[in-house]
C-alpha atoms as a PDB file:
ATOM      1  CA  UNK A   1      11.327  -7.467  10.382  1.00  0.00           C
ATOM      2  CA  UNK A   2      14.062  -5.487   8.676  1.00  0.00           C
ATOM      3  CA  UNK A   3      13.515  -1.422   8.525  1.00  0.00           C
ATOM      4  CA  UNK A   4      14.431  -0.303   5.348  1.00  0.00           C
ATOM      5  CA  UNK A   5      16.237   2.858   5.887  1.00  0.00           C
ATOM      6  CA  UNK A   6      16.004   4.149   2.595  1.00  0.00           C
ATOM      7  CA  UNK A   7      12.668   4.891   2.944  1.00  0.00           C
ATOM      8  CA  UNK A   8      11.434   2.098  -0.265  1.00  0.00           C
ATOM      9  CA  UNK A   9       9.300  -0.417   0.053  1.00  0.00           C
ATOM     10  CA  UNK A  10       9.806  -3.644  -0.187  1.00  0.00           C
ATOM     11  CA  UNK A  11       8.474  -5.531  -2.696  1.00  0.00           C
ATOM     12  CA  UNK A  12       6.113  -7.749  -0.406  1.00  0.00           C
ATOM     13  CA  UNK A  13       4.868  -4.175   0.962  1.00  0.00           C
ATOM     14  CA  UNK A  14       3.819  -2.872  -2.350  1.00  0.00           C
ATOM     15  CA  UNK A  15       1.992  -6.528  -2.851  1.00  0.00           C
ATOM     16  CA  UNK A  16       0.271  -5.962   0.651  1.00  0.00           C
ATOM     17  CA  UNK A  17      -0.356  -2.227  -0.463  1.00  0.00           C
ATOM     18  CA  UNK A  18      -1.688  -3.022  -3.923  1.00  0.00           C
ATOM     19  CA  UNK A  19      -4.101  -5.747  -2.421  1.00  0.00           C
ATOM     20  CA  UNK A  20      -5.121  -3.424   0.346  1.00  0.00           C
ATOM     21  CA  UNK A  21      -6.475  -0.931  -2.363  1.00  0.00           C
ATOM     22  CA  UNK A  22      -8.384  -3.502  -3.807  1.00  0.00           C
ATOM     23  CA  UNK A  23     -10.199  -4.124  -0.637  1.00  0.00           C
ATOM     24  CA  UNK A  24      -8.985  -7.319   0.901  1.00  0.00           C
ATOM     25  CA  UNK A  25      -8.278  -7.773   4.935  1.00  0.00           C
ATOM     26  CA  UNK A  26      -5.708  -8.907   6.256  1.00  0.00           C
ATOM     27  CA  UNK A  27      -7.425 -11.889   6.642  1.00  0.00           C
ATOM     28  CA  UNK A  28      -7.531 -12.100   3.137  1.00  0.00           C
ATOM     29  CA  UNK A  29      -4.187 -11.516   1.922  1.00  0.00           C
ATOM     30  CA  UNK A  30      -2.727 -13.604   4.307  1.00  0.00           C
ATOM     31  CA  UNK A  31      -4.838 -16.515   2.590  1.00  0.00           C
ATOM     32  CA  UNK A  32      -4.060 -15.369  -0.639  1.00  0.00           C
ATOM     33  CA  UNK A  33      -0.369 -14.634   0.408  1.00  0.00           C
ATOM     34  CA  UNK A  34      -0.026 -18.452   2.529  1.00  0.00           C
ATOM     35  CA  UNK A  35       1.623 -15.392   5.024  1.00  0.00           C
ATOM     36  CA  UNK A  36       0.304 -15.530   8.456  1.00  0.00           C
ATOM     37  CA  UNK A  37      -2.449 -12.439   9.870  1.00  0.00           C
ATOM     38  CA  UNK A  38       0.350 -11.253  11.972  1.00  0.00           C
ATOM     39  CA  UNK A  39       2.655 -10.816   8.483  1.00  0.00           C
ATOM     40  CA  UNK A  40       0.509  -9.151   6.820  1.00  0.00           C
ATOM     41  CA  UNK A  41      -0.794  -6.711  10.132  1.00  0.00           C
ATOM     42  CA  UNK A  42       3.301  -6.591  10.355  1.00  0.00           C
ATOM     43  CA  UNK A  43       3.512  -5.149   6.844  1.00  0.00           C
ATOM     44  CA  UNK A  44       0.546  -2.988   6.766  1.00  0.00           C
ATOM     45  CA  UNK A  45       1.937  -1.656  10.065  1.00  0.00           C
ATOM     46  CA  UNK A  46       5.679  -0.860   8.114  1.00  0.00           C
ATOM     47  CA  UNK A  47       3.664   0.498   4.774  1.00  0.00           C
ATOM     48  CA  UNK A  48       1.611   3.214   7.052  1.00  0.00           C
ATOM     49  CA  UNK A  49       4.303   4.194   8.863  1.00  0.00           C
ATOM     50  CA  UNK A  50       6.698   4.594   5.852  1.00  0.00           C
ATOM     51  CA  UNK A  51       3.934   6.629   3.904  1.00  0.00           C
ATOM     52  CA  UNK A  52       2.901   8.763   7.567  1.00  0.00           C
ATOM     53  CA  UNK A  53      -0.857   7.117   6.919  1.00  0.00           C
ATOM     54  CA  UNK A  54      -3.022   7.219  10.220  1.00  0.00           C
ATOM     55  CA  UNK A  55      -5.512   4.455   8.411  1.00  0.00           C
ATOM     56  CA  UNK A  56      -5.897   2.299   5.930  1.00  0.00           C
ATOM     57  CA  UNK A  57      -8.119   4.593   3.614  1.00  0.00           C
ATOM     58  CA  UNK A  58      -5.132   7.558   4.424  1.00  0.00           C
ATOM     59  CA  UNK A  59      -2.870   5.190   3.657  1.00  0.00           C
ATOM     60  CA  UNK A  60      -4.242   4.173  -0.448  1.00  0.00           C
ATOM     61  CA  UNK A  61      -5.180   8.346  -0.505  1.00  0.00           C
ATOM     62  CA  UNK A  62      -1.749   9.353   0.763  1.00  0.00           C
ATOM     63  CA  UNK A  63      -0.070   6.336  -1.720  1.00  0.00           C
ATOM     64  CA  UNK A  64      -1.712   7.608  -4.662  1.00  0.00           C
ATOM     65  CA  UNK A  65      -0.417  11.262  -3.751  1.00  0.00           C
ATOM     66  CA  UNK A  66       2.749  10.102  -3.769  1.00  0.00           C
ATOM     67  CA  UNK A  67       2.638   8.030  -7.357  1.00  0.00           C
ATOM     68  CA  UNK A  68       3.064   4.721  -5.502  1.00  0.00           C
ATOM     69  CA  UNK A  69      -0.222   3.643  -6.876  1.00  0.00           C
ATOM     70  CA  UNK A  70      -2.090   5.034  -9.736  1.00  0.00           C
ATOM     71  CA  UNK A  71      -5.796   4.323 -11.068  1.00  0.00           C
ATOM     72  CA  UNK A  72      -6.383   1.880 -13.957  1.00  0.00           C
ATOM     73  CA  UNK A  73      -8.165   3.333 -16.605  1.00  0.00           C
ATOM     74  CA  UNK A  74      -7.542   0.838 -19.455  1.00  0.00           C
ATOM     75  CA  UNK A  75      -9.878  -1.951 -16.893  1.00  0.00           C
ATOM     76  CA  UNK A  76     -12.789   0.150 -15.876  1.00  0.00           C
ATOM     77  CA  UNK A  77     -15.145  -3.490 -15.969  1.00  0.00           C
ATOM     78  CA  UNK A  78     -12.920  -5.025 -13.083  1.00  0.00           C
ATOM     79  CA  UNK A  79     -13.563  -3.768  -9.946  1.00  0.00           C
ATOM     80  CA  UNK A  80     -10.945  -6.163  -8.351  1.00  0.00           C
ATOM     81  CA  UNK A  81      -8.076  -4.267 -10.852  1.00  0.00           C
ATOM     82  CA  UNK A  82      -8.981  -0.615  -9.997  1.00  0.00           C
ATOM     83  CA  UNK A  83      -5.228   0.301  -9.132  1.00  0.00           C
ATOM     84  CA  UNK A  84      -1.845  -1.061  -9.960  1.00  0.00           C
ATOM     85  CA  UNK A  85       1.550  -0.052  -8.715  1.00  0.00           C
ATOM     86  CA  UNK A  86       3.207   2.737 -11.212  1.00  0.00           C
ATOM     87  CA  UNK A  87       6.887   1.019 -10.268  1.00  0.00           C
ATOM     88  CA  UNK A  88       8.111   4.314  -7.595  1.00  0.00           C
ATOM     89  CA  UNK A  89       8.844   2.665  -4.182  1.00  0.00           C
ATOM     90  CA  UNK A  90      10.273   5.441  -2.973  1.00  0.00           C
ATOM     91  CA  UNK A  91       8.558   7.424  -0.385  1.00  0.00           C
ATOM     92  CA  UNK A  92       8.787  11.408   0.957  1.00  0.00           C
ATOM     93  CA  UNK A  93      10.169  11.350   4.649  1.00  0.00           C
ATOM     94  CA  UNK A  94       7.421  13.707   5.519  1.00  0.00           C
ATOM     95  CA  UNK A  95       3.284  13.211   5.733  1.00  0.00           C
ATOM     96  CA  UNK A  96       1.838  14.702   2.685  1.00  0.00           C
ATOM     97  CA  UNK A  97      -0.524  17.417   3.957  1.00  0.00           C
ATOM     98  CA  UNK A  98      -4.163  18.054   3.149  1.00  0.00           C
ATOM     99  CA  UNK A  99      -4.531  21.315   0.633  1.00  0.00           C
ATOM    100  CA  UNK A 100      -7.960  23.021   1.679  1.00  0.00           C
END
């Protein structure tokens, strides 16, 4: 897999990052995808890294720090839609820290 050196990413990564926030495994956006487990593990893998996430929980906090995901608030009765991608790919170089 290509790195991306400008630090975006890719439009199958915000998919696998969108879907992710909703809850699926990789199990089930590979099904959902017709990608193979090792794709998707492949992308989650490049998404974390990109956004400095040490998990997959860090990962949807840290992405909706950055404005790569926001929360739906005009779909409050579907579960399955509680985020959606605000359209910034772009992500900081550095792990966004943890304000106490």
């Amino acid at each position: 897999m290509a790195v991306d050196s400008s630090g975006r990413l890719s439009t199958r990564e915000l998919e696998i990052l969108l879907l992710a926030a909703h809850g699926m495994s990789d199990a089930d956006m590979s099904h959902q995808l017709s990608i193979s487990p090792r794709t998707v593990a492949s992308h989650m893998r490049s998404v974390r890294e990109k956004l400095c996430a040490k998990n997959r929980t860090h990962l949807i906090a840290t992405a909706l720090r950055a404005g790569i995901l926001a929360l739906r608030t005009d779909r409050l009765d579907r579960l399955d839609e509680t985020f959606r991608l605000t359209g910034q790919s772009k992500v900081r170089a550095q792990p966004v820290g943890i304000a106490w």
